[in-house]
Protein backbone atom coordinates (compact mmCIF):
# COMPACT_ATOMS: atom_id res chain seq x y z
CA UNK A 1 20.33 24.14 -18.12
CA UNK A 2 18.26 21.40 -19.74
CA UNK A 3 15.23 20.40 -17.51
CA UNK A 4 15.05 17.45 -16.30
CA UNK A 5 12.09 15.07 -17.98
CA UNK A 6 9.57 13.65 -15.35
CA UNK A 7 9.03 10.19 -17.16
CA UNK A 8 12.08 7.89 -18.54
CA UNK A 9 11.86 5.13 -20.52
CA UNK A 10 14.29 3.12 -18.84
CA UNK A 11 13.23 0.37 -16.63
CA UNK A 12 12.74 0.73 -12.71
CA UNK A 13 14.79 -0.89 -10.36
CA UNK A 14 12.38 -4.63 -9.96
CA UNK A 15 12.57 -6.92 -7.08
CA UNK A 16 11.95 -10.45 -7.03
CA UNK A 17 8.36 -11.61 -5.99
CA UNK A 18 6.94 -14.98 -5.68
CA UNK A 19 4.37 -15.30 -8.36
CA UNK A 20 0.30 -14.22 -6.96
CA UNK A 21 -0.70 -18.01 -7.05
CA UNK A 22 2.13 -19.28 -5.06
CA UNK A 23 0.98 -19.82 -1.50
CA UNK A 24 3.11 -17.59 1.56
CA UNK A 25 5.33 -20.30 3.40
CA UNK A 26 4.87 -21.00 7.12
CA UNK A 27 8.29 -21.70 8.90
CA UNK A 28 7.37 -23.30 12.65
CA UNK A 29 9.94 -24.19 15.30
CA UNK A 30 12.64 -22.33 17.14
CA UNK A 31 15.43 -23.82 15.07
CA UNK A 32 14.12 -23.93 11.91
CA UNK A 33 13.45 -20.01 11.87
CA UNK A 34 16.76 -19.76 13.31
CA UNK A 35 18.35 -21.16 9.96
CA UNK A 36 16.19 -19.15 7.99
CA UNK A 37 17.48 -16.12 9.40
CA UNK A 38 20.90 -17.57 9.18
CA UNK A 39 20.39 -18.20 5.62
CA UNK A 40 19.50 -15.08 4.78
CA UNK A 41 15.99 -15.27 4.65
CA UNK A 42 13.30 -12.58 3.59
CA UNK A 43 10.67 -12.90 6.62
CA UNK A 44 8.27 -10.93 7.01
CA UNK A 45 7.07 -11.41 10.38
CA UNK A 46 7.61 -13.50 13.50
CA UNK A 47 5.49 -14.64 16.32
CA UNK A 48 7.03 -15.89 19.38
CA UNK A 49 5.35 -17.06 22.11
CA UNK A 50 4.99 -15.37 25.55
CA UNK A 51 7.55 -15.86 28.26
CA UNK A 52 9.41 -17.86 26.48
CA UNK A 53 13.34 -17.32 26.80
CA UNK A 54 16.18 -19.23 25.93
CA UNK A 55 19.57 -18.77 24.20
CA UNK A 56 17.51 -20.08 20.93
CA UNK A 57 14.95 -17.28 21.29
CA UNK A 58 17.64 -14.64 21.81
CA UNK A 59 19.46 -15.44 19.04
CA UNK A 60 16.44 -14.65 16.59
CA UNK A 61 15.39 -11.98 18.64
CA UNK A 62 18.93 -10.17 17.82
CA UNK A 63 19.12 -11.43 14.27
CA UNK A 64 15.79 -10.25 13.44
CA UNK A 65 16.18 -6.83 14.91
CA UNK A 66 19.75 -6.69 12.63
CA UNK A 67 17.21 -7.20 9.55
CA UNK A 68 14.55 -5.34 10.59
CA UNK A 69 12.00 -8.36 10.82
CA UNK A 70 9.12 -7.54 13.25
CA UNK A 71 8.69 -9.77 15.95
CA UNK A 72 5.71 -10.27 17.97
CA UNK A 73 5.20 -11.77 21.69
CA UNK A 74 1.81 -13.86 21.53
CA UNK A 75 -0.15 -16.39 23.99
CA UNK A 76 0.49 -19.92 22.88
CA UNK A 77 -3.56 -19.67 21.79
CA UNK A 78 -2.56 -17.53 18.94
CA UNK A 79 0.63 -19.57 17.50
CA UNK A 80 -2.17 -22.61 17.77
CA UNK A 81 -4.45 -20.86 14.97
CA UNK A 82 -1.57 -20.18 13.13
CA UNK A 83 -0.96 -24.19 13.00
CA UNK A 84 -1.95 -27.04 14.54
CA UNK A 85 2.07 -28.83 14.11
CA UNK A 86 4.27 -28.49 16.97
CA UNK A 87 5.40 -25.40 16.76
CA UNK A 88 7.40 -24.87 19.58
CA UNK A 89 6.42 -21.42 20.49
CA UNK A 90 7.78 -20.06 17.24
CA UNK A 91 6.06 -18.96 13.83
CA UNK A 92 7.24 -17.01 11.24
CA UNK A 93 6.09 -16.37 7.75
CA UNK A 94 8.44 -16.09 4.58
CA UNK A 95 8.06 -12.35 2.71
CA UNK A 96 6.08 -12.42 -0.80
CA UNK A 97 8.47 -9.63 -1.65
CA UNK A 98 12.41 -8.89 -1.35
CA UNK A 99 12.60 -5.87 0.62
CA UNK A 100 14.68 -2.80 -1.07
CA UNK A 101 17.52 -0.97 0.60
CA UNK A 102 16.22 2.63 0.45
CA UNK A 103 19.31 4.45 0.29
CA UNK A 104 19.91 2.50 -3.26
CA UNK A 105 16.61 3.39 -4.28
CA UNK A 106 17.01 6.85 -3.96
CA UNK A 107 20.90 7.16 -5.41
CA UNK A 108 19.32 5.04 -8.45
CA UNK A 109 16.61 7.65 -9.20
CA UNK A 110 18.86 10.76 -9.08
CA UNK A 111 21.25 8.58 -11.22
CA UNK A 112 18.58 8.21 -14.10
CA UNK A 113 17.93 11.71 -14.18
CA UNK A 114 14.05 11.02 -12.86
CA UNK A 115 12.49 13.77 -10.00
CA UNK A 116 12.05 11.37 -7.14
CA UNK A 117 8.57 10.73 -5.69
CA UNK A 118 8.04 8.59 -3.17
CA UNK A 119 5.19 7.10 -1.28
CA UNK A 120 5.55 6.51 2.78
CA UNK A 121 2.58 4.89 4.61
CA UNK A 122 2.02 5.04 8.44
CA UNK A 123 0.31 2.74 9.99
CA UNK A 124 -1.32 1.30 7.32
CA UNK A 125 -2.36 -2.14 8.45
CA UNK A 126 -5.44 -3.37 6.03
CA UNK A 127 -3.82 -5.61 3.48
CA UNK A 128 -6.45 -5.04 0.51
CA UNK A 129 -6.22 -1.51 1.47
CA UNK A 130 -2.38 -1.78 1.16
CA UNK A 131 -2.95 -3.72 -2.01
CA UNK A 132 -5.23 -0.97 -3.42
CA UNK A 133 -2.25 1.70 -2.62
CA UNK A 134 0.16 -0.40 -3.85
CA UNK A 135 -1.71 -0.45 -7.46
CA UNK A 136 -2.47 3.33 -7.48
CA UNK A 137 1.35 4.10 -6.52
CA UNK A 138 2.39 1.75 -9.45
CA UNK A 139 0.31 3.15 -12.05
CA UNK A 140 1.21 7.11 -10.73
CA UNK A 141 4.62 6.83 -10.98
CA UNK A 142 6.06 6.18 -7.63
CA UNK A 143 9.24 4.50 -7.00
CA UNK A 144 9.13 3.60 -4.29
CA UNK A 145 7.14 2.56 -1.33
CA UNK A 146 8.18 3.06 2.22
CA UNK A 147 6.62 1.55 5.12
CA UNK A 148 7.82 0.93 9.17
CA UNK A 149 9.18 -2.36 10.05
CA UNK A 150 6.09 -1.96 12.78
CA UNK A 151 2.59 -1.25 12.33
CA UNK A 152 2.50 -2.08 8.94
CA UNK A 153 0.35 -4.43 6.26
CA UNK A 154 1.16 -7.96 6.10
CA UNK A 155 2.41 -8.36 2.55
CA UNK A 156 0.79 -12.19 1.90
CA UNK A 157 -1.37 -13.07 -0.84
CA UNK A 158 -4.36 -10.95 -0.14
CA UNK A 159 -2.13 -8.08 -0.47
CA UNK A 160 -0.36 -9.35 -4.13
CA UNK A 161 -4.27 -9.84 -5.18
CA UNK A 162 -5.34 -6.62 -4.73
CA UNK A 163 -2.36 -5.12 -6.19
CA UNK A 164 -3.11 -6.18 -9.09
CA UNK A 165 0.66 -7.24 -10.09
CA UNK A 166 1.92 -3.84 -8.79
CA UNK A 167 3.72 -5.54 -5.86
CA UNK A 168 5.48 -7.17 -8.45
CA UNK A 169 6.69 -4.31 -9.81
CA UNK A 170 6.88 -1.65 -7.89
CA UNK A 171 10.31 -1.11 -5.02
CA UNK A 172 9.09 -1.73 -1.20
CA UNK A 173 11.11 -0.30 1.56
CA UNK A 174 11.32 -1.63 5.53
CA UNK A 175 12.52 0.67 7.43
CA UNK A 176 12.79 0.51 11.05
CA UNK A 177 12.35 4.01 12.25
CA UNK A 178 10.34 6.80 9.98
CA UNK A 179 11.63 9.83 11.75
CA UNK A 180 14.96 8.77 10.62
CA UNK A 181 13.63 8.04 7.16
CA UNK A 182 11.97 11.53 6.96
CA UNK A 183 15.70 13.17 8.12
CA UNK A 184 17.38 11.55 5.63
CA UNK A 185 14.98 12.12 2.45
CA UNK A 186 15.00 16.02 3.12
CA UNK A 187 18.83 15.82 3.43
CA UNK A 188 18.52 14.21 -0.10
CA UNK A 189 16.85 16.88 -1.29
CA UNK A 190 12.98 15.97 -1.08
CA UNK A 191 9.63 17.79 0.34
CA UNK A 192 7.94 16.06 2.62
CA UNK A 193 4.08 16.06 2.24
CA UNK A 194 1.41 14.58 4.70
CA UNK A 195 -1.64 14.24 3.71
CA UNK A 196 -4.16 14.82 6.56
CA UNK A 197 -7.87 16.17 7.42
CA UNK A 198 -6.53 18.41 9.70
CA UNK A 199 -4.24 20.39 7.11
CA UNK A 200 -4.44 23.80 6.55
CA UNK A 201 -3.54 23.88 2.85
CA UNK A 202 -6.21 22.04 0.25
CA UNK A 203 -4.88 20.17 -2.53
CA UNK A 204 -6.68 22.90 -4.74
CA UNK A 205 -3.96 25.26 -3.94
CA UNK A 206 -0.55 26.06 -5.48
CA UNK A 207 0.71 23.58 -3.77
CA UNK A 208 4.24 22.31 -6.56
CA UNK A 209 4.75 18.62 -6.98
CA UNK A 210 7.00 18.77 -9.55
CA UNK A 211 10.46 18.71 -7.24
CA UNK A 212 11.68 16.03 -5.48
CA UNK A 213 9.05 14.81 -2.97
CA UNK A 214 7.90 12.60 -0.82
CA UNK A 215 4.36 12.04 0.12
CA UNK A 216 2.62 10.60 3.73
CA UNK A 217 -0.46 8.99 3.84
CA UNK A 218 -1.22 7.52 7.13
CA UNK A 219 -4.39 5.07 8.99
CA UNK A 220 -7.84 5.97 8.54
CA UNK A 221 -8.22 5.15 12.31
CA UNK A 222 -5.51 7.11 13.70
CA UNK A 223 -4.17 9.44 10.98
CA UNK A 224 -0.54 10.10 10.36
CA UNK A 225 1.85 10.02 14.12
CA UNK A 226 2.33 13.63 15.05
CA UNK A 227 5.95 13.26 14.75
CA UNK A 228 5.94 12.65 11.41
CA UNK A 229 3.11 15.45 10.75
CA UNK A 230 5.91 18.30 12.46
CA UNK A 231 8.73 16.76 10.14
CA UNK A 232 6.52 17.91 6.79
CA UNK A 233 6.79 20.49 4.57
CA UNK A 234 3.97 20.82 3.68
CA UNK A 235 0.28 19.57 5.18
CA UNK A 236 -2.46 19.48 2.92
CA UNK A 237 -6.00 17.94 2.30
CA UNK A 238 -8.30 16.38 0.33
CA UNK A 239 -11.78 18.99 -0.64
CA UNK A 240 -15.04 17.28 -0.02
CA UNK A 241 -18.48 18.49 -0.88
CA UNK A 242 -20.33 15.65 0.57
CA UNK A 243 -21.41 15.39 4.47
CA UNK A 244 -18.87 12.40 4.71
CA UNK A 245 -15.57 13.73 5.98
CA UNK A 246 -12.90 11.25 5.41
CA UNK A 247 -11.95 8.85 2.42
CA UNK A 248 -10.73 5.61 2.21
CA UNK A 249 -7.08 5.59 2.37
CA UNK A 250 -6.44 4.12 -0.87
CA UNK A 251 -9.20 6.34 -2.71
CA UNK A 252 -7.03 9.50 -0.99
CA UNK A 253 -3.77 8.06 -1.98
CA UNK A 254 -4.95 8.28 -5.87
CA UNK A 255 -6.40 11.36 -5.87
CA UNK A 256 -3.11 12.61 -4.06
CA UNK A 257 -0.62 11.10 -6.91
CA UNK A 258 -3.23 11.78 -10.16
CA UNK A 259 -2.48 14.98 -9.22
CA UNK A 260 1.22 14.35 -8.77
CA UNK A 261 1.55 13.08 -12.17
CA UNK A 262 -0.91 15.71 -13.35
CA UNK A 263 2.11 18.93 -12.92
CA UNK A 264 5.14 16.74 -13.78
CA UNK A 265 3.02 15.77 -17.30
CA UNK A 266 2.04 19.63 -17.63
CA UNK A 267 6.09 20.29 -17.06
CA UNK A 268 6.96 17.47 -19.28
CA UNK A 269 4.66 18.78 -22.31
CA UNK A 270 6.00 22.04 -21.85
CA UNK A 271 9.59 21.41 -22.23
C-alpha cells in the first residue's frame, strides 16, 4: 500500500476574515441584533443585560443557542463600558472570522489524502495568547483549530495581531460541547492527546504522532477539564530543567506541534 505523504501541496480549506486593520463592529439594541441573527450573521458574542426578559430577548436567546453564539447575562454597568449609545440592554459584537463546520473539516482532510492533526484549546481565554497559538498552529501544520462556544478567546483585533495573519488562514471551529467533539474525532479515527503537567508520559518518549491525532492544550490557570483529560489517549508533558514548572501556553503549544511535524517530516523523507 502506498503511504500516505504528511504534507500536500494543495491548498487548505480558507475562510473569509475581515482584513487585521478593519475595526470589529459593535451591533447595540435588542432588534438590531435580532436581524443580525436573522440575517445570518457571524457573532461572536452577546451581552444581554440582567433580568431582562421579553419575547425580543427570547427570540435571540434561542437563535443564538441554534448557532452556537455565546451569550452572556451582565449588569447594565458593563453594557455602559461597552458604549455609551442607547443600547437597550443588548450588545453584541460581529466575528473577525467565519466559523468552520468541523465535520467538513475533517471529511476534507481524509479526502486529500493528508493525516489529520488537529489543535483543540480549553479554556483558553487570553487573546494574544490565543493569537500566539493561532500562529504556531499555522506554521506546524494544523488544520484546524477547535475551541468551545464557552470559555473561549475573544477573536477581535488583538487576537488577528498577534496571529500574525494565521487567523486568516488557518480553519477555526465553535463547537458547543467538547466531550462530544472528543467522541466524535476518535470515532473518525484520531488519538486524542492532552497535554498536561500532571502526565505521566514526557514528550521525550515514544510517544507516535504520525497517525491521525488530535492534540489538547488547555488554561495555564486551570489546566485542561478533567473530562476531557479521561477522554485522551494519551497524557503527556513538557521536560523542564529549570526551577520554573509551567510554560506559557502558547510557548507549550509549539514545542508540542515542532515535534508533531518533526515525525511526520522524518516519515515523509523516508518514503
Amino acid at each position: 500500500m502506498e503511504k500516505r505523504k504528511y504534507r500536500d501541496s494543495s491548498p487548505r480549506p480558507r475562510t473569509f476574515r475581515k482584513e487585521k486593520s478593519e475595526k470589529i463592529e459593535m451591533i447595540f439594541g435588542l432588534r438590531p441584533i435580532l436581524e443580525a441573527l436573522h440575517a445570518g450573521k457571524v457573532l461572536e458574542r452577546i451581552f444581554l443585560q440582567k433580568g431582562q426578559r421579553n419575547s425580543v430577548t427570547t427570540d435571540i436567546t434561542e437563535l443564538a443557542q441554534q448557532a452556537n453564539v455565546p451569550i452572556a447575562t451582565v449588569p447594565v454597568e458593563k453594557l455602559d463600558t461597552l458604549t455609551r449609545k442607547n443600547h437597550q440592554g443588548a450588545v453584541a459584537f460581529l466575528s473577525a472570522i467565519t466559523y468552520m463546520p468541523l465535520d467538513n473539516i475533517v471529511v476534507n482532510i481524509y479526502e486529500r489524502g493528508k493525516t489529520p492533526l488537529l489543535l483543540i484549546l480549553d479554556r483558553i481565554t487570553d487573546v494574544r495568547n490565543f493569537g500566539s497559538i493561532a500562529r504556531n498552529a499555522e506554521c506546524m501544520g494544523v488544520d484546524a483549530i477547535i475551541i468551545p462556544s464557552r470559555g473561549a478567546a475573544q477573536i477581535n483585533g488583538d487576537a488577528l495581531k498577534t496571529s500574525a495573519g494565521a487567523l486568516n488562514i488557518i480553519p477555526v471551529c465553535r463547537e458547543p460541547n467538547l466531550k462530544d467533539t472528543l467522541n466524535y474525532l476518535q470515532q473518525s479515527g484520531m488519538q486524542i492527546v492532552a497535554c498536561t503537567e500532571k502526565a505521566e508520559h514526557s514528550l521525550t518518549e515514544n510517544i507516535d504522532f504520525t497517525g491521525p491525532t488530535a492534540i489538547i492544550m488547555g488554561s495555564e490557570e486551570d489546566g485542561i477539564s478533567p473530562e476531557y483529560l479521561k477522554k485522551a489517549d494519551v497524557r503527556l508533558k513538557i521536560p523542564m530543567a529549570g526551577q520554573i514548572g509551567s510554560l506559557n501556553v502558547s510557548v507549550a503549544s509549539g514545542i508540542v506541534l515542532f515535534e508533531v511535524l518533526r515525525q511526520r517530516l522524518a516519515v515523509e523523507k523516508s518514503s
